[in-house]
N, C-alpha and C. Protein backbone atom coordinates (compact mmCIF):
# COMPACT_ATOMS: atom_id res chain seq x y z
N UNK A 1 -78.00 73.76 78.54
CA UNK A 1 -77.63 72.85 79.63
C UNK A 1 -78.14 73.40 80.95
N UNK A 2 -78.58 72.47 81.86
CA UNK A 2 -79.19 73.09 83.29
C UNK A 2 -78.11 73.41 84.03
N UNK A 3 -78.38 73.88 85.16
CA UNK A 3 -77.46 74.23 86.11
C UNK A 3 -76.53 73.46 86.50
N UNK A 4 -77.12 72.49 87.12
CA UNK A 4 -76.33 71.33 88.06
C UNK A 4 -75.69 69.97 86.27
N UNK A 5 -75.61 70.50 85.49
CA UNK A 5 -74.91 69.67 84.40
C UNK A 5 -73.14 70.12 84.29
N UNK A 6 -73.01 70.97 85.02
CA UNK A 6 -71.41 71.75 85.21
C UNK A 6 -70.94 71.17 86.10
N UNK A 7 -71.83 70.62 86.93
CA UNK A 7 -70.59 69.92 88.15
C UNK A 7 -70.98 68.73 88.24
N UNK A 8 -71.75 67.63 87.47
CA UNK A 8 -71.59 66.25 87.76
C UNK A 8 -70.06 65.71 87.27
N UNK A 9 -69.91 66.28 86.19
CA UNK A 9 -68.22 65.56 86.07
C UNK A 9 -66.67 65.88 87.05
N UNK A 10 -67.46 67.00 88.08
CA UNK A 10 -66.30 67.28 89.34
C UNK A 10 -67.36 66.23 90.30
N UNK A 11 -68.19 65.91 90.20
CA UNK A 11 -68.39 65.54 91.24
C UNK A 11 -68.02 63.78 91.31
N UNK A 12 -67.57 63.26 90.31
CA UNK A 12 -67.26 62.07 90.00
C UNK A 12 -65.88 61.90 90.07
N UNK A 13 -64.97 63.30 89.84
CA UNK A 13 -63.61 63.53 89.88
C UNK A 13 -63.22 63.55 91.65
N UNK A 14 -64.13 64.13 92.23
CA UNK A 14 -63.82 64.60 93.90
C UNK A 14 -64.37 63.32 94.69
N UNK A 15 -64.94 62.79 94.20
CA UNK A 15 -65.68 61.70 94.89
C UNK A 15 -64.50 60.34 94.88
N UNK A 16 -64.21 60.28 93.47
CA UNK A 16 -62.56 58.95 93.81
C UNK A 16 -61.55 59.71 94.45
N UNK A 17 -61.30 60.94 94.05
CA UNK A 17 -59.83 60.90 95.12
C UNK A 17 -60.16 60.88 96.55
N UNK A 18 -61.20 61.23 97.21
CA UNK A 18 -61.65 61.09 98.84
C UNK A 18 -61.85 59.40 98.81
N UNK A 19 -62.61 58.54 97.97
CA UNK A 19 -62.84 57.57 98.69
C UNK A 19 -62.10 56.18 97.72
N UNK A 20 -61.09 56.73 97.46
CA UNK A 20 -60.45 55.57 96.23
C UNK A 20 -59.55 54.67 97.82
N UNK A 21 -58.58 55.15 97.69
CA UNK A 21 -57.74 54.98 98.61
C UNK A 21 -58.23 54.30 100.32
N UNK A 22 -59.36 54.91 100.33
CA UNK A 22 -60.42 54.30 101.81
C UNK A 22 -60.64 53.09 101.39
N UNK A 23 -61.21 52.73 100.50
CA UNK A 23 -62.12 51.74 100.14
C UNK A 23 -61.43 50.99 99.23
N UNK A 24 -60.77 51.21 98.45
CA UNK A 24 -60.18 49.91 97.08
C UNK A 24 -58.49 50.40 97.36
N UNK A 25 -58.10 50.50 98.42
CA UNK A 25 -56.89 50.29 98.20
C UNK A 25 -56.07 49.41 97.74
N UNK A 26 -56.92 48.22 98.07
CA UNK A 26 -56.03 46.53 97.38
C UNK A 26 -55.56 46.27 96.31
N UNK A 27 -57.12 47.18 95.48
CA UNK A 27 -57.21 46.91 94.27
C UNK A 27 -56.55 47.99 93.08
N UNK A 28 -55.69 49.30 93.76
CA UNK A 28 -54.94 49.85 93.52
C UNK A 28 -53.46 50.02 93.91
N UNK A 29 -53.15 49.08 94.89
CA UNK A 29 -52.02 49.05 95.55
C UNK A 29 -51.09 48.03 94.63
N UNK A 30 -49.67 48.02 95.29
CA UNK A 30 -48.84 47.55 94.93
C UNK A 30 -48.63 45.81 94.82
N UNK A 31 -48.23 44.85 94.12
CA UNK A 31 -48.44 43.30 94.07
C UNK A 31 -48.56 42.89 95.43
N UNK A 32 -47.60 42.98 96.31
CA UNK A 32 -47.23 42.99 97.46
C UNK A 32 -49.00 42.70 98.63
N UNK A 33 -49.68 44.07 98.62
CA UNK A 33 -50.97 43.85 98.90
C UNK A 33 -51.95 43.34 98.33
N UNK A 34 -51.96 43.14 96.66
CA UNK A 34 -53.10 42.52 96.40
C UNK A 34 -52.95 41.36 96.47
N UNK A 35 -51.80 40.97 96.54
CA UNK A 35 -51.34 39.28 97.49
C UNK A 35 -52.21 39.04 98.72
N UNK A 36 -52.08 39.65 99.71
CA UNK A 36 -52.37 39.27 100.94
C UNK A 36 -54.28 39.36 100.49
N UNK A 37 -54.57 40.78 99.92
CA UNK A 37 -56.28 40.47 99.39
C UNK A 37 -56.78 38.84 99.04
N UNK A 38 -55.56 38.29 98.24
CA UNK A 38 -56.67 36.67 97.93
C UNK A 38 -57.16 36.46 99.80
N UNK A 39 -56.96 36.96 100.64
CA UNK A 39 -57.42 35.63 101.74
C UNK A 39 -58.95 36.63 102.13
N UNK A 40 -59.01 37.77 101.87
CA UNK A 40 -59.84 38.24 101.99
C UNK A 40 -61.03 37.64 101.59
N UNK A 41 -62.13 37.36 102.59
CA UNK A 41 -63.47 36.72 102.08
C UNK A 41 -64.23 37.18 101.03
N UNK A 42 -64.85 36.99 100.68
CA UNK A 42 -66.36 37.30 99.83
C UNK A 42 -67.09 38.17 100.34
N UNK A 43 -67.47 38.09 101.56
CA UNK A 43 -68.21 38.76 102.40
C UNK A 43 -67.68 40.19 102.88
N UNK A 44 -66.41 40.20 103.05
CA UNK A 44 -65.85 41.46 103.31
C UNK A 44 -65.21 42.36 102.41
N UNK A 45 -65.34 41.29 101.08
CA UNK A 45 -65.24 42.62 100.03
C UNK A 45 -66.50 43.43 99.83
N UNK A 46 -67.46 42.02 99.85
CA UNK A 46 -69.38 42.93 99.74
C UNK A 46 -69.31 44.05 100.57
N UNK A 47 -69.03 43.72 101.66
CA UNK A 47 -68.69 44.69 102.82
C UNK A 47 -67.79 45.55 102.41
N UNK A 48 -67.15 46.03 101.83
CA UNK A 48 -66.07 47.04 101.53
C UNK A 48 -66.56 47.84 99.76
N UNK A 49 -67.51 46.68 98.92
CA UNK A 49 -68.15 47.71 97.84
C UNK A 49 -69.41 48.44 98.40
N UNK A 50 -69.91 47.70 99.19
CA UNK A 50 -71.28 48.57 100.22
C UNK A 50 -70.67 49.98 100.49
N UNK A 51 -69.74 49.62 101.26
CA UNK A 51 -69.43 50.69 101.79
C UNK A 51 -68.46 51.85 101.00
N UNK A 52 -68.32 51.83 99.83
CA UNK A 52 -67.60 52.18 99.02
C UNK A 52 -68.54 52.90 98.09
N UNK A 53 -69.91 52.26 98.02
CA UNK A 53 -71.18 53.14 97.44
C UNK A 53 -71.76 54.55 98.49
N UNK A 54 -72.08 54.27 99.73
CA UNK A 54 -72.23 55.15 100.33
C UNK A 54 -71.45 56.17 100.60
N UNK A 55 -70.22 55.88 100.40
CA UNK A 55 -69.17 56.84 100.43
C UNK A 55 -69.74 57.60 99.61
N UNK A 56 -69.45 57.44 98.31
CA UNK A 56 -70.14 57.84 97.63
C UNK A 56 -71.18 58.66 97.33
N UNK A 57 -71.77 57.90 97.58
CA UNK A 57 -73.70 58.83 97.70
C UNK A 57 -73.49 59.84 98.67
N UNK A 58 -72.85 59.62 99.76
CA UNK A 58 -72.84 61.04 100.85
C UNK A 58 -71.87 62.03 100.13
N UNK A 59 -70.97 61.54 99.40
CA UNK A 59 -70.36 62.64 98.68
C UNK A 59 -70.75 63.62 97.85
N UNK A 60 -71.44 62.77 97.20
CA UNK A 60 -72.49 63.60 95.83
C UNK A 60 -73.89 64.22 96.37
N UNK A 61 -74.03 63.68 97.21
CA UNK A 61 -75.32 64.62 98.22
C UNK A 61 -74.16 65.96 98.56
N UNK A 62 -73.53 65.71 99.37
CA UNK A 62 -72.85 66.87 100.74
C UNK A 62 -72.35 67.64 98.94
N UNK A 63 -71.69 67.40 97.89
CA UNK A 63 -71.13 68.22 97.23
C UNK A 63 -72.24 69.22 96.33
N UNK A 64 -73.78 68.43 95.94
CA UNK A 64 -74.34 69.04 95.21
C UNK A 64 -75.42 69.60 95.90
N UNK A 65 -75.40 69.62 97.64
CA UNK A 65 -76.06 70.43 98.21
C UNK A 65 -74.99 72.06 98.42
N UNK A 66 -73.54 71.64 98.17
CA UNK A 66 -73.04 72.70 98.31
C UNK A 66 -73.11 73.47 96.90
N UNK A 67 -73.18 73.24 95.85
CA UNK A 67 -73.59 73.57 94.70
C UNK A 67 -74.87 74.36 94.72
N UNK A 68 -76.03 73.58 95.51
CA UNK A 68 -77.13 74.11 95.22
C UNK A 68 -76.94 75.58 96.30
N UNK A 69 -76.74 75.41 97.42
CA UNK A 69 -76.80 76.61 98.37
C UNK A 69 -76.12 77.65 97.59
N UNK A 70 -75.08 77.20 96.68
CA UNK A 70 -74.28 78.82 96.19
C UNK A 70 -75.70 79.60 95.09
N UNK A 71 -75.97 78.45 94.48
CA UNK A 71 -77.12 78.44 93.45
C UNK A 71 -78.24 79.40 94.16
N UNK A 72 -78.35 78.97 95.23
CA UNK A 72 -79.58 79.87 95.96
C UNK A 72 -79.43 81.03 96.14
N UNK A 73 -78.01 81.10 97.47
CA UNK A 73 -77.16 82.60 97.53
C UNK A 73 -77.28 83.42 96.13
N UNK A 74 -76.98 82.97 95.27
CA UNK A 74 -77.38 83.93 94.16
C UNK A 74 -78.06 84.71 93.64
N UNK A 75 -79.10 83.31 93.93
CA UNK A 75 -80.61 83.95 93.18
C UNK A 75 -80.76 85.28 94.32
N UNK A 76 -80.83 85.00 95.66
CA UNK A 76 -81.10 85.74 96.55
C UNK A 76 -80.65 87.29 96.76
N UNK A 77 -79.54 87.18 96.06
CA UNK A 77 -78.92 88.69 96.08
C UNK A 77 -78.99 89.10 94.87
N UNK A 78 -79.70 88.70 94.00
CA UNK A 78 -80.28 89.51 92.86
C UNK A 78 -81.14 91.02 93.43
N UNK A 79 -80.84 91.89 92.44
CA UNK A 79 -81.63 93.10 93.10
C UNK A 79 -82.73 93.17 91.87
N UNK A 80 -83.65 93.60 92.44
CA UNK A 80 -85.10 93.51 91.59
C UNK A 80 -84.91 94.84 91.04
N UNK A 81 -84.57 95.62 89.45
CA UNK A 81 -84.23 96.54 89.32
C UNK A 81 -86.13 97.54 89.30
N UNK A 82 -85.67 99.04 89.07
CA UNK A 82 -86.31 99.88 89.24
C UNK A 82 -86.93 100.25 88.05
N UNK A 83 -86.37 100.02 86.49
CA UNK A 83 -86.83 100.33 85.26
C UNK A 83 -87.76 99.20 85.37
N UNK A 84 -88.89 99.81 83.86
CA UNK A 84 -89.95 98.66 83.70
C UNK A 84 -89.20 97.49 82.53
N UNK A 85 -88.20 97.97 81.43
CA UNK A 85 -87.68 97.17 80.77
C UNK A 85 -86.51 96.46 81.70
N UNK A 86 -86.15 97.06 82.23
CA UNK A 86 -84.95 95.88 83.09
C UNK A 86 -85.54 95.06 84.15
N UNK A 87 -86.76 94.86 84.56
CA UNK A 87 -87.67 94.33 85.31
C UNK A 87 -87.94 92.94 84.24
N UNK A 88 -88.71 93.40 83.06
CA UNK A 88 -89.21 92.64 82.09
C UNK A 88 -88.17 91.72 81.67
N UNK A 89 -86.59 92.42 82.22
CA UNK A 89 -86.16 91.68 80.57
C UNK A 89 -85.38 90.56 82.31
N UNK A 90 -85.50 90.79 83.64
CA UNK A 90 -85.51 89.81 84.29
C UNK A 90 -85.76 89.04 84.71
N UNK A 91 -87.55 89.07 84.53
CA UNK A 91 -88.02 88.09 84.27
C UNK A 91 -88.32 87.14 83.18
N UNK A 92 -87.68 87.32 81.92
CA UNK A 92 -87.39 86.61 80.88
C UNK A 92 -86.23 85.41 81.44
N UNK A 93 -85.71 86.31 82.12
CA UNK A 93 -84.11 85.42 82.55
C UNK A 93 -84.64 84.45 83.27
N UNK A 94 -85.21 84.69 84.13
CA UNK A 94 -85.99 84.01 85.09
C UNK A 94 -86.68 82.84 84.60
N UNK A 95 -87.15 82.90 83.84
CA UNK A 95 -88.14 82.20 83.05
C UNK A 95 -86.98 80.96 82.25
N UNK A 96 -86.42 81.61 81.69
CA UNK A 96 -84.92 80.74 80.82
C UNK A 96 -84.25 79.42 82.35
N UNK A 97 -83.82 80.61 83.53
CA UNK A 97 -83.46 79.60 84.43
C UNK A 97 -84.44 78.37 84.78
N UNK A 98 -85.67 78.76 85.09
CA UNK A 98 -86.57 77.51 85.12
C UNK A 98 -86.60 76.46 84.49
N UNK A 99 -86.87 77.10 83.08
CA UNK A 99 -86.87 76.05 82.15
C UNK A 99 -85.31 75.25 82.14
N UNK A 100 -84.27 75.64 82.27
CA UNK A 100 -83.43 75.03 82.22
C UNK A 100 -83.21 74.13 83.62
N UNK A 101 -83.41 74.57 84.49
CA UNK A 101 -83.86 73.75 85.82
C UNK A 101 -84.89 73.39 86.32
N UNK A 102 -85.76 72.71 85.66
CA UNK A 102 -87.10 72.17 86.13
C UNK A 102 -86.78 71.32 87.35
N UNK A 103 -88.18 71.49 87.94
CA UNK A 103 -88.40 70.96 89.50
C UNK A 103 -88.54 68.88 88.59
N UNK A 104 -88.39 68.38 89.78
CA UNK A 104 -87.84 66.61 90.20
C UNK A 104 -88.74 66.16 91.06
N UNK A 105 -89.37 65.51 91.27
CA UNK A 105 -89.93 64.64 92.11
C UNK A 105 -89.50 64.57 93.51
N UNK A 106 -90.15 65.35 94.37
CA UNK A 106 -89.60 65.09 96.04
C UNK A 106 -89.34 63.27 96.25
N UNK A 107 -89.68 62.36 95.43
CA UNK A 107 -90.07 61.03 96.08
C UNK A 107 -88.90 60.53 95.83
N UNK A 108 -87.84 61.18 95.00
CA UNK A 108 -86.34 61.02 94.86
C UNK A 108 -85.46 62.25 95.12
N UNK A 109 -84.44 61.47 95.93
CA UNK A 109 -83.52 61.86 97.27
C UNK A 109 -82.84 63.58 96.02
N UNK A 110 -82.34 63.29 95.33
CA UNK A 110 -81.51 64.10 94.50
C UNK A 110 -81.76 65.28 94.10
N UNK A 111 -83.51 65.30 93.87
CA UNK A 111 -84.32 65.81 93.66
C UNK A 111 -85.03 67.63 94.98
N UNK A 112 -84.90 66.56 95.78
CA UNK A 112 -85.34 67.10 96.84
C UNK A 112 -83.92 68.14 97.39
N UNK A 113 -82.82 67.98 97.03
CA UNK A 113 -81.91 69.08 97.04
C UNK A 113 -81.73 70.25 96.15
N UNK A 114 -81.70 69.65 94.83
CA UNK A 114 -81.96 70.77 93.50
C UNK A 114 -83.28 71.46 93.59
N UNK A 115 -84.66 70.68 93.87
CA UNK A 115 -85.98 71.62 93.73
C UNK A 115 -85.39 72.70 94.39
N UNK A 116 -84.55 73.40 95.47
CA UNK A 116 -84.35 74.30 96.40
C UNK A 116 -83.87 75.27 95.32
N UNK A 117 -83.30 75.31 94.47
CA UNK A 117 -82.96 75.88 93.27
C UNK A 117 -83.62 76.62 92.41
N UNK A 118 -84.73 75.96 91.82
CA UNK A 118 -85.62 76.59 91.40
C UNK A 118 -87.08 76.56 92.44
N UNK A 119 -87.25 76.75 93.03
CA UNK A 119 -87.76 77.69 94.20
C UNK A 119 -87.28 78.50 94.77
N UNK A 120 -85.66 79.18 94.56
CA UNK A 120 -85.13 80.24 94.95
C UNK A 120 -85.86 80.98 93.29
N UNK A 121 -86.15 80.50 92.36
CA UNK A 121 -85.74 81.41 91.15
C UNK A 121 -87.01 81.86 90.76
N UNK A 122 -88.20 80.49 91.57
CA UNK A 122 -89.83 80.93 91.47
C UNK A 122 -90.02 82.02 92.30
N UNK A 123 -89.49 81.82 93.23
CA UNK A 123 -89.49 82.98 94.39
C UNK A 123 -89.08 84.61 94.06
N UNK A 124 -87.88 84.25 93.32
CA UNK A 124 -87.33 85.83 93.11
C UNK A 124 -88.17 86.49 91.84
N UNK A 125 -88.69 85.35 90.23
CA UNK A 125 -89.49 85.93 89.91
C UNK A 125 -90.79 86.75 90.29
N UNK A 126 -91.76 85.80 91.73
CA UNK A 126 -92.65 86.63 92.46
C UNK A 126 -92.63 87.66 92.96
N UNK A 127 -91.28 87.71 93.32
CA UNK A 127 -91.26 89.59 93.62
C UNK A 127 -90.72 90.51 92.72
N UNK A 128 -89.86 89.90 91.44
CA UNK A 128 -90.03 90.62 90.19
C UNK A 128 -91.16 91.61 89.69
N UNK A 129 -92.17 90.10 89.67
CA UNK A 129 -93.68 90.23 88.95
C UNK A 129 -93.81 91.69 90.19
N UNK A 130 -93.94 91.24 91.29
CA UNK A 130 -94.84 92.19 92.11
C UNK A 130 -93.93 93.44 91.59
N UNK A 131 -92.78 93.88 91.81
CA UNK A 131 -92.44 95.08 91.78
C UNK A 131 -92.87 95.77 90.46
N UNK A 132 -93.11 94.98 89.23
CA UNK A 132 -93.59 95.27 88.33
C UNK A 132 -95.02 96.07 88.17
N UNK A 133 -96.25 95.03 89.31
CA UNK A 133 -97.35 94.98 88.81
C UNK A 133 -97.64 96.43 89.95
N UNK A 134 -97.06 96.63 91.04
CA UNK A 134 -97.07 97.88 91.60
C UNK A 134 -96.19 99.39 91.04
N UNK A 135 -95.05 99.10 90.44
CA UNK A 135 -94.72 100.19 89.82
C UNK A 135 -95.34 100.92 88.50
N UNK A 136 -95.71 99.39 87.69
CA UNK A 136 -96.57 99.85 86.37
C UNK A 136 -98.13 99.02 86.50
N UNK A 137 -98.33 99.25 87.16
CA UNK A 137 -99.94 98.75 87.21
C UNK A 137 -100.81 98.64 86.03
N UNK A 138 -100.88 99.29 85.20
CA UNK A 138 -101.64 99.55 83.81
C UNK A 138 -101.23 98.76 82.47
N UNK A 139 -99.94 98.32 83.13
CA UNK A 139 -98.85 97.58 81.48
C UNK A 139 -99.37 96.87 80.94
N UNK A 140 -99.95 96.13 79.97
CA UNK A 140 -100.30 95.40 79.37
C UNK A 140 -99.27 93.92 79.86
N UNK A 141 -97.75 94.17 80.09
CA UNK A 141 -97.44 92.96 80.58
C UNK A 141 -97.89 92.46 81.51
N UNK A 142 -98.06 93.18 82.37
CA UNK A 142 -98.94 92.41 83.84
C UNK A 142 -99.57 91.14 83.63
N UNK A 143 -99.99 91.24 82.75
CA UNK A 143 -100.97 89.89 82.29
C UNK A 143 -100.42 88.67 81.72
N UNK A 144 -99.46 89.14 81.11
CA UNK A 144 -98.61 88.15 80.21
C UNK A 144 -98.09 87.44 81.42
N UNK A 145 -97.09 88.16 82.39
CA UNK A 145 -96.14 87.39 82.96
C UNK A 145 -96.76 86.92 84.69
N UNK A 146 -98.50 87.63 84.64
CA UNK A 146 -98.75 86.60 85.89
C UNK A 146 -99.60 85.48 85.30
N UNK A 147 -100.15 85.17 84.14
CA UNK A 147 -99.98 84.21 83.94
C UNK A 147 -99.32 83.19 83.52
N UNK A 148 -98.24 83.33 83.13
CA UNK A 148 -96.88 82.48 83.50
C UNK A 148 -96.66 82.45 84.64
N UNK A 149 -96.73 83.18 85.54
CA UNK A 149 -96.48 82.87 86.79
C UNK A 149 -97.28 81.87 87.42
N UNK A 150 -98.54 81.88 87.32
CA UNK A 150 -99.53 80.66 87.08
C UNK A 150 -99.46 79.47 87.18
N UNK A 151 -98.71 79.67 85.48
CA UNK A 151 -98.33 78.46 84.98
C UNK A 151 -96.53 76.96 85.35
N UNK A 152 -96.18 78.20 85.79
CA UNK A 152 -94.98 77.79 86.56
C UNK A 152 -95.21 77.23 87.49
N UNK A 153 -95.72 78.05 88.42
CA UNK A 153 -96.74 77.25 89.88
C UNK A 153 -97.27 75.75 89.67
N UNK A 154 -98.04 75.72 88.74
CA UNK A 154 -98.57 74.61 88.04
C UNK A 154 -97.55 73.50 87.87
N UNK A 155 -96.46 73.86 87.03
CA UNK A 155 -95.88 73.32 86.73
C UNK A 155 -95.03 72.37 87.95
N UNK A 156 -94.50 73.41 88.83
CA UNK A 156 -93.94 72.99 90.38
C UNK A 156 -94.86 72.19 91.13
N UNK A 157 -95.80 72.15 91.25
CA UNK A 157 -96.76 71.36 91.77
C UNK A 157 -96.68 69.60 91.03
N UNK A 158 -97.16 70.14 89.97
CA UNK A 158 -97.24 68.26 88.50
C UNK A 158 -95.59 68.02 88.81
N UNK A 159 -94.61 68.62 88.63
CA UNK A 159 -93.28 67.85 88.52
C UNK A 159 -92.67 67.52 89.86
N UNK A 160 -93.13 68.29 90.90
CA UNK A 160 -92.69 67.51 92.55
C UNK A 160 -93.50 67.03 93.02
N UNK A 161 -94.84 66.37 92.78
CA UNK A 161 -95.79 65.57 93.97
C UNK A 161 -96.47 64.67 92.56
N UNK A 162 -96.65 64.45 91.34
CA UNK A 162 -97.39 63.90 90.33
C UNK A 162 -97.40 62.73 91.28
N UNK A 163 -95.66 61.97 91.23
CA UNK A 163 -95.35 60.82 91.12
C UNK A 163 -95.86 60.41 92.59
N UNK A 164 -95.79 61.19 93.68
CA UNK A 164 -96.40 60.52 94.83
C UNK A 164 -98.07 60.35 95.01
N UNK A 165 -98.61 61.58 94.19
CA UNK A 165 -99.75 61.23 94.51
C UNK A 165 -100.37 59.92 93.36
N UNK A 166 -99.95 59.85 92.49
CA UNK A 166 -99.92 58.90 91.70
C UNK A 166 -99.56 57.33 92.51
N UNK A 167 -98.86 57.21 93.17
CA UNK A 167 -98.57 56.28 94.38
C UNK A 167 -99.36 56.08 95.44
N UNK A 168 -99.77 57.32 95.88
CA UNK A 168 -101.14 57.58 96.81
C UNK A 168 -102.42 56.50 96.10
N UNK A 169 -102.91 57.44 95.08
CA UNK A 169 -103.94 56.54 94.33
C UNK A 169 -103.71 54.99 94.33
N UNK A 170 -102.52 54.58 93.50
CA UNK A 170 -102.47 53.55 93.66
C UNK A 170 -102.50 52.60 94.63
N UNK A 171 -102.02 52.83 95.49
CA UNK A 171 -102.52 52.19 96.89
C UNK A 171 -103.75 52.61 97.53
N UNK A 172 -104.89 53.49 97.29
CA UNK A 172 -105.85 53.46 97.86
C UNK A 172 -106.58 52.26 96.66
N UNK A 173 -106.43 52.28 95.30
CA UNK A 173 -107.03 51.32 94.69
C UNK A 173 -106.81 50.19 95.04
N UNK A 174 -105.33 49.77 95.58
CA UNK A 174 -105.21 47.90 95.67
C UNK A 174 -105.56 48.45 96.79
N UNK A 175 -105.75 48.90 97.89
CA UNK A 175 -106.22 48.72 99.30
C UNK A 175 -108.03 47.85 99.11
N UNK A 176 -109.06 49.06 98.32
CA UNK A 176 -109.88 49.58 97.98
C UNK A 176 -110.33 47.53 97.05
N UNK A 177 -109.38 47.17 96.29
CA UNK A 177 -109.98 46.28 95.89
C UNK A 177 -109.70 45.11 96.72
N UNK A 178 -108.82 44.70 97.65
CA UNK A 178 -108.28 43.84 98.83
C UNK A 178 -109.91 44.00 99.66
N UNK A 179 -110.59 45.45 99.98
CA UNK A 179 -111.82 44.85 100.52
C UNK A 179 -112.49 44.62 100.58
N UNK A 180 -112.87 44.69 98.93
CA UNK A 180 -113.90 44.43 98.01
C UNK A 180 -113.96 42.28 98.35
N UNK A 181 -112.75 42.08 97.82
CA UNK A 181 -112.83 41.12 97.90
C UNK A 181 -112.99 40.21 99.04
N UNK A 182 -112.44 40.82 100.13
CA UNK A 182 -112.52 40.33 101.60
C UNK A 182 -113.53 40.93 102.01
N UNK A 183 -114.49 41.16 101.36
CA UNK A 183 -116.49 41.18 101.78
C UNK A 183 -116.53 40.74 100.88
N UNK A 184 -116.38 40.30 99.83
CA UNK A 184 -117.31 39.18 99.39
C UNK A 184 -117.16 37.64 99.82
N UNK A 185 -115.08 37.30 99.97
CA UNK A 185 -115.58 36.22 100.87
C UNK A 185 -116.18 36.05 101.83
N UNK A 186 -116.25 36.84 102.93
CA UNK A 186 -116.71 37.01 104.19
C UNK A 186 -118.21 36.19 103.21
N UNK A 187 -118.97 37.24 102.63
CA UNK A 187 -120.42 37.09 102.32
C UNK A 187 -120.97 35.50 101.74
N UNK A 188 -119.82 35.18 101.05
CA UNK A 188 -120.44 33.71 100.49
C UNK A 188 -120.11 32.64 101.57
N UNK A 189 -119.13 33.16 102.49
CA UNK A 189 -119.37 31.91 103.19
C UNK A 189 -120.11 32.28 104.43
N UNK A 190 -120.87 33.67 104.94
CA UNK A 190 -122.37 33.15 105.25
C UNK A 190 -123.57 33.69 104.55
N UNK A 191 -123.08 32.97 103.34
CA UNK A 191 -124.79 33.45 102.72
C UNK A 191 -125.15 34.19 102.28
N UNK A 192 -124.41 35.18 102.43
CA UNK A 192 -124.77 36.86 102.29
C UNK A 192 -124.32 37.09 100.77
N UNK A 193 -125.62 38.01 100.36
CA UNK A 193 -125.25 38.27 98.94
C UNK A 193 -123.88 39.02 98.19
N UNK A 194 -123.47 38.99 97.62
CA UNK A 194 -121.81 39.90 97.54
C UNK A 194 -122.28 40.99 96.83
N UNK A 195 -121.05 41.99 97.30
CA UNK A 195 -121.17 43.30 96.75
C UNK A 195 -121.61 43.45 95.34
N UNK A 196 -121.42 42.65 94.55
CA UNK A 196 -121.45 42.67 93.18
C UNK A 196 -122.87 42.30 92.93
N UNK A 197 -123.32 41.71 93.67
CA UNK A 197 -124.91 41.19 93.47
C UNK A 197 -125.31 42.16 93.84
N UNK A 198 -125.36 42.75 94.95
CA UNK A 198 -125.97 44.03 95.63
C UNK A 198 -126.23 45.03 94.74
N UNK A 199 -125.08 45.23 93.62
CA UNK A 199 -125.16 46.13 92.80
C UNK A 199 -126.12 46.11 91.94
N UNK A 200 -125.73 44.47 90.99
CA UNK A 200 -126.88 43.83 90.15
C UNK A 200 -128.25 44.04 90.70
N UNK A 201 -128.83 44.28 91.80
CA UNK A 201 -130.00 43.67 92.03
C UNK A 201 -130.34 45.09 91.93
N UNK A 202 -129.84 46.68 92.41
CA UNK A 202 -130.18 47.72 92.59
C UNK A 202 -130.50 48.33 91.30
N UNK A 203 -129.28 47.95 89.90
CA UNK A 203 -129.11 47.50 89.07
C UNK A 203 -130.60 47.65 87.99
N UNK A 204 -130.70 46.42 88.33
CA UNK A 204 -132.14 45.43 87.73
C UNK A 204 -133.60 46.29 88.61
């Protein structure tokens, strides 16, 4: 299980008792008030589940950014030990945390709080590796674990920007074919040969 899988079910527990009572009191209150609710409009209940979501969402942001900062504090006061096997066998750990917390897509909000997580843990492996590759310079691991290190990098890169630059592209293509086509009308209605002929004729 990843990290942040331990506290989504507090965070669903802490999130109604702060905003139950704000927001749906009517609909938990006594006969008495959910009486007077029938005159309540349509519109101001929309208005009261709106606002009953954001409650919400700022909750589970503000709670699982406090989650993530302890998450970080952690990683951070790890001490990079001095043996070559207790070095090795921390960056194994290291390696386990990643994988169990893979990086998210900056292009979603949720995402962009947890990546901080494992970029505390890419980070503390890099100076693992280094204390390694300067204390035992000659090890045969050296090799093993900077190219995983590599490959991690890699990995942080494809799983936080794929999806935007993938979005990027896509909009330079519909841009890209919007003016394809708006020169060729331009061209047939004066005369002018269209891009596509231009091609054909270079083509031929």
């Amino acid at each position: 299980m990843g990290f942040f899988s331990s506290f989504k079910g507090q965070i669903g527990r802490d999130t109604g008792k702060v905003v139950s009572n704000l927001v749906w009191g009517d609909k938990h209150a006594s006969v008495y008030r959910r009486a007077q609710s029938r005159y309540s409009t349509k519109k101001q209940e929309e208005k009261e589940e709106a606002e009953f979501e954001r409650l919400v969402q700022e909750q589970k942001i503000e709670k699982a950014q406090e989650v993530v900062d302890k998450g970080v504090a952690k990683v951070i006061s790890m001490k990079i030990p001095q043996k070559k096997d207790l070095i090795i066998e921390m960056l194994q750990e290291l390696t386990v945390m990643l994988i169990a917390n893979p990086w998210g897509s900056v292009y979603k909000e949720e995402f962009k709080i947890t990546n901080k997580y494992s970029d505390a843990i890419l980070a503390k492996y890099e100076q693992a590796l280094f204390t390694l590759k300067a204390k035992f310079p000659k090890e045969y691991e050296n090799v093993y674990f900077e190219k995983q290190f590599v490959d991690l990098k890699k990995s942080k890169r494809k799983k936080k920007y794929t999806e935007i630059v993938m979005l990027s592209l896509l909009g330079i293509v519909l841009f890209s074919i919007m003016g394809i086509m708006a020169y060729n009308e331009n061209a047939e209605k004066e005369g002018r040969p269209t891009l596509f002929e231009k091609i054909e004729s270079i083509i031929n």
